[in-house]
Protein backbone atom coordinates (compact mmCIF):
# COMPACT_ATOMS: atom_id res chain seq x y z
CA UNK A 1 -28.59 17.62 3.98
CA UNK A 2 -32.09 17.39 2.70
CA UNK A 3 -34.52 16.88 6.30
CA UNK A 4 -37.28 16.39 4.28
CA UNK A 5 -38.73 12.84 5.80
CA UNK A 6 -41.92 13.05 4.55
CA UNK A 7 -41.44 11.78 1.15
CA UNK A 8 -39.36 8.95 2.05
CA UNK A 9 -39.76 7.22 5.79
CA UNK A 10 -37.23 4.22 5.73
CA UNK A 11 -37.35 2.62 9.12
CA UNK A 12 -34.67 4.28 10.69
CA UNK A 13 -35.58 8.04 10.23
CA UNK A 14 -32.53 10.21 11.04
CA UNK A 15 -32.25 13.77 10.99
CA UNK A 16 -29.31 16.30 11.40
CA UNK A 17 -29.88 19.21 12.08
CA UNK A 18 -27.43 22.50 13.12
CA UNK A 19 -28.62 24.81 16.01
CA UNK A 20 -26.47 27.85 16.23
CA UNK A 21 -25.77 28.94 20.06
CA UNK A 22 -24.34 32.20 20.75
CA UNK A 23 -22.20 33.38 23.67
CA UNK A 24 -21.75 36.34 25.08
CA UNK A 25 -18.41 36.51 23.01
CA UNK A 26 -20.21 35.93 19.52
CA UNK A 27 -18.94 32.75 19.31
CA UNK A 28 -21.07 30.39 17.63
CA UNK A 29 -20.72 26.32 18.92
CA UNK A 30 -23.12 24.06 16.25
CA UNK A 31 -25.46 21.60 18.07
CA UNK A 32 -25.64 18.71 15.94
CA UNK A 33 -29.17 16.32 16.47
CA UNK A 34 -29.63 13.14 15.31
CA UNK A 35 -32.99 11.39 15.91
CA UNK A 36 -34.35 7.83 15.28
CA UNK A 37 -37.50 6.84 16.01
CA UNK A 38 -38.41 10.28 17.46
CA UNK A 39 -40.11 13.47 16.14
CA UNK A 40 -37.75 16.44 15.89
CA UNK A 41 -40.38 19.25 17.09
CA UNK A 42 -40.08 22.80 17.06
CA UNK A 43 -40.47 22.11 21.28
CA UNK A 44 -37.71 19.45 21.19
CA UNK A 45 -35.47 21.01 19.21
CA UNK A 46 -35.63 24.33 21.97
CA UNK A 47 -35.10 22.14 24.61
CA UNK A 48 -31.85 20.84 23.09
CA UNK A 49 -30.59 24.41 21.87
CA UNK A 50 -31.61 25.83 25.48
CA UNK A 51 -30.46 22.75 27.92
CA UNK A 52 -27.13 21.69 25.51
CA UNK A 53 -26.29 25.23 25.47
CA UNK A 54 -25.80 25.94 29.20
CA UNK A 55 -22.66 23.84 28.85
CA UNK A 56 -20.74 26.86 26.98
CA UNK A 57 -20.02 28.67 30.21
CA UNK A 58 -18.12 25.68 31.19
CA UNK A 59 -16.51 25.19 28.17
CA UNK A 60 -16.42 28.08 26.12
CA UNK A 61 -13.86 26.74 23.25
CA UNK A 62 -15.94 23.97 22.70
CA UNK A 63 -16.36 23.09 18.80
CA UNK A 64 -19.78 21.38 18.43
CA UNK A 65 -22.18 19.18 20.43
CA UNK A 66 -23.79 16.10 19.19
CA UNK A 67 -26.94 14.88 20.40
CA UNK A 68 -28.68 11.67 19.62
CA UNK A 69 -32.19 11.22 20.49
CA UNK A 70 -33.24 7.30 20.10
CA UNK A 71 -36.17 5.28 20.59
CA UNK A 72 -34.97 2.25 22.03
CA UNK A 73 -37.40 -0.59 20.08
CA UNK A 74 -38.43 -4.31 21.44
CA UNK A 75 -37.78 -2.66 24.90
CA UNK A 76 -41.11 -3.10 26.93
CA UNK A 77 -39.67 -0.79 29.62
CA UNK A 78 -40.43 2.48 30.42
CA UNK A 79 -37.24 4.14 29.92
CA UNK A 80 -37.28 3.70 26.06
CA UNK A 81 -36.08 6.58 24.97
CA UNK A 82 -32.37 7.27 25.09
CA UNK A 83 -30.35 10.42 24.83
CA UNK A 84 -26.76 10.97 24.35
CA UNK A 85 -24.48 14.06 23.73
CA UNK A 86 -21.07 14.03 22.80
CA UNK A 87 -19.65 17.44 23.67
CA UNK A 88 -16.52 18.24 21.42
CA UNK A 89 -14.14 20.25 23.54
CA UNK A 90 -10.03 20.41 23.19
CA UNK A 91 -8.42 18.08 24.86
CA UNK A 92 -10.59 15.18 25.35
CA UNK A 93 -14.29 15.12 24.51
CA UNK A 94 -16.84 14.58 27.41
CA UNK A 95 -19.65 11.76 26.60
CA UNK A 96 -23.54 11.59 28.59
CA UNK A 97 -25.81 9.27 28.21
CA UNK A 98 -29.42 8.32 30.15
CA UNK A 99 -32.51 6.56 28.84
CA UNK A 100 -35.99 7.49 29.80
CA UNK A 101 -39.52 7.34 29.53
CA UNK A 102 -39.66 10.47 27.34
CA UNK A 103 -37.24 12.13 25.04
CA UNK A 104 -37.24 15.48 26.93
CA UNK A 105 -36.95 13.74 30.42
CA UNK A 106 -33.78 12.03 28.92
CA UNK A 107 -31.79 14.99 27.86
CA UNK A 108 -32.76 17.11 30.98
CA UNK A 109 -30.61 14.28 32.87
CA UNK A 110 -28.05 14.01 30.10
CA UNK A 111 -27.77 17.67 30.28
CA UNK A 112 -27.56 17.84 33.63
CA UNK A 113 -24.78 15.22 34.09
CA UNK A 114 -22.97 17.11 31.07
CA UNK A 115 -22.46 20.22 33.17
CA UNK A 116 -21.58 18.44 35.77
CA UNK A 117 -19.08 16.77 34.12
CA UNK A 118 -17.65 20.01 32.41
CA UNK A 119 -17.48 22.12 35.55
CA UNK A 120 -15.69 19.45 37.11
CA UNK A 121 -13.33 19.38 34.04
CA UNK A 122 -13.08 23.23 34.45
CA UNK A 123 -12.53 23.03 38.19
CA UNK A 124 -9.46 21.36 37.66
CA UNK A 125 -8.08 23.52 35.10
CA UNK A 126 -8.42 26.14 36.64
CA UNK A 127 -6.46 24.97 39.88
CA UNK A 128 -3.44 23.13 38.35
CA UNK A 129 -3.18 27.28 36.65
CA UNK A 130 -3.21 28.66 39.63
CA UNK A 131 -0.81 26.22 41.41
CA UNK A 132 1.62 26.33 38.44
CA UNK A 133 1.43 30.58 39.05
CA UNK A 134 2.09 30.37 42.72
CA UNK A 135 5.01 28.03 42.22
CA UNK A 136 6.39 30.77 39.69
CA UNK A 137 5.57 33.47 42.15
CA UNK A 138 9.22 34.81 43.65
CA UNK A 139 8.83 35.17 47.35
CA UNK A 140 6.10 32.65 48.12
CA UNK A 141 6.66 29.88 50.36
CA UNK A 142 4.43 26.96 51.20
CA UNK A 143 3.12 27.28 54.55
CA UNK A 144 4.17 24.04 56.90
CA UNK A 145 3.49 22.21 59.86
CA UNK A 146 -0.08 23.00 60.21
């Protein structure tokens, strides 16, 4: 896709770009960004790579991320920036969202409420596994009465 903006600036500017992030497995997951109404920096586009990226220990088969950074216009508040991330994981996806007064502010909640969201997903993975192994287990017995 051709990101060069400065030639042409309709009024809603959008931008994609891909941000590789690497695991510890050499897995790559691409970080999709979409932008209107904002400046994709060399700062803001870190932030995103470094605070979307701390999701993949929670969900290391996840495909892609997609974040959308978006001015919110005729809004006189001060939480006119909104950020949302859609997190593309098997099984169903997992969706933040949070408006604020500044871009990064925004997706340091959204990324914060997409790991919790994740662990909690992972959380209960990982115990129906285990109670689906005990019940398999020969010999084991539920423990009653207490």
């Amino acid at each position: 896709m051709n990101t060069n903006l400065s030639a042409r600036l309709p009024r809603v500017a959008e931008v994609a770009d891909r941000v590789p992030v690497i695991s510890r497995r050499a897995e790559s997951m691409d970080i999709l960004i979409q932008v209107d109404g904002v400046e994709l920096t060399e700062k803001l586009r870190a932030a995103v790579s470094r605070k979307i990226g701390r999701g993949r220990r929670y969900a290391p088969r996840a495909v892609r991320a997609r974040v959308q950074l978006h001015k919110v216009r005729g809004n006189p508040s001060p939480a006119q920036f909104r950020a949302r991330v859609h997190y593309e994981v098997p099984g169903n996806d997992v969706v933040a969202e949070h408006t604020a007064h500044d871009p990064i502010a925004a997706l340091d909640v959204v990324a914060d409420k997409m790991e919790r969201q994740l662990r909690r997903r992972k959380t209960a993975r990982l115990v129906r596994r285990v109670r689906c192994q005990r019940r398999k287990a020969p010999g084991w017995q539920p423990v009653r009465g207490m």
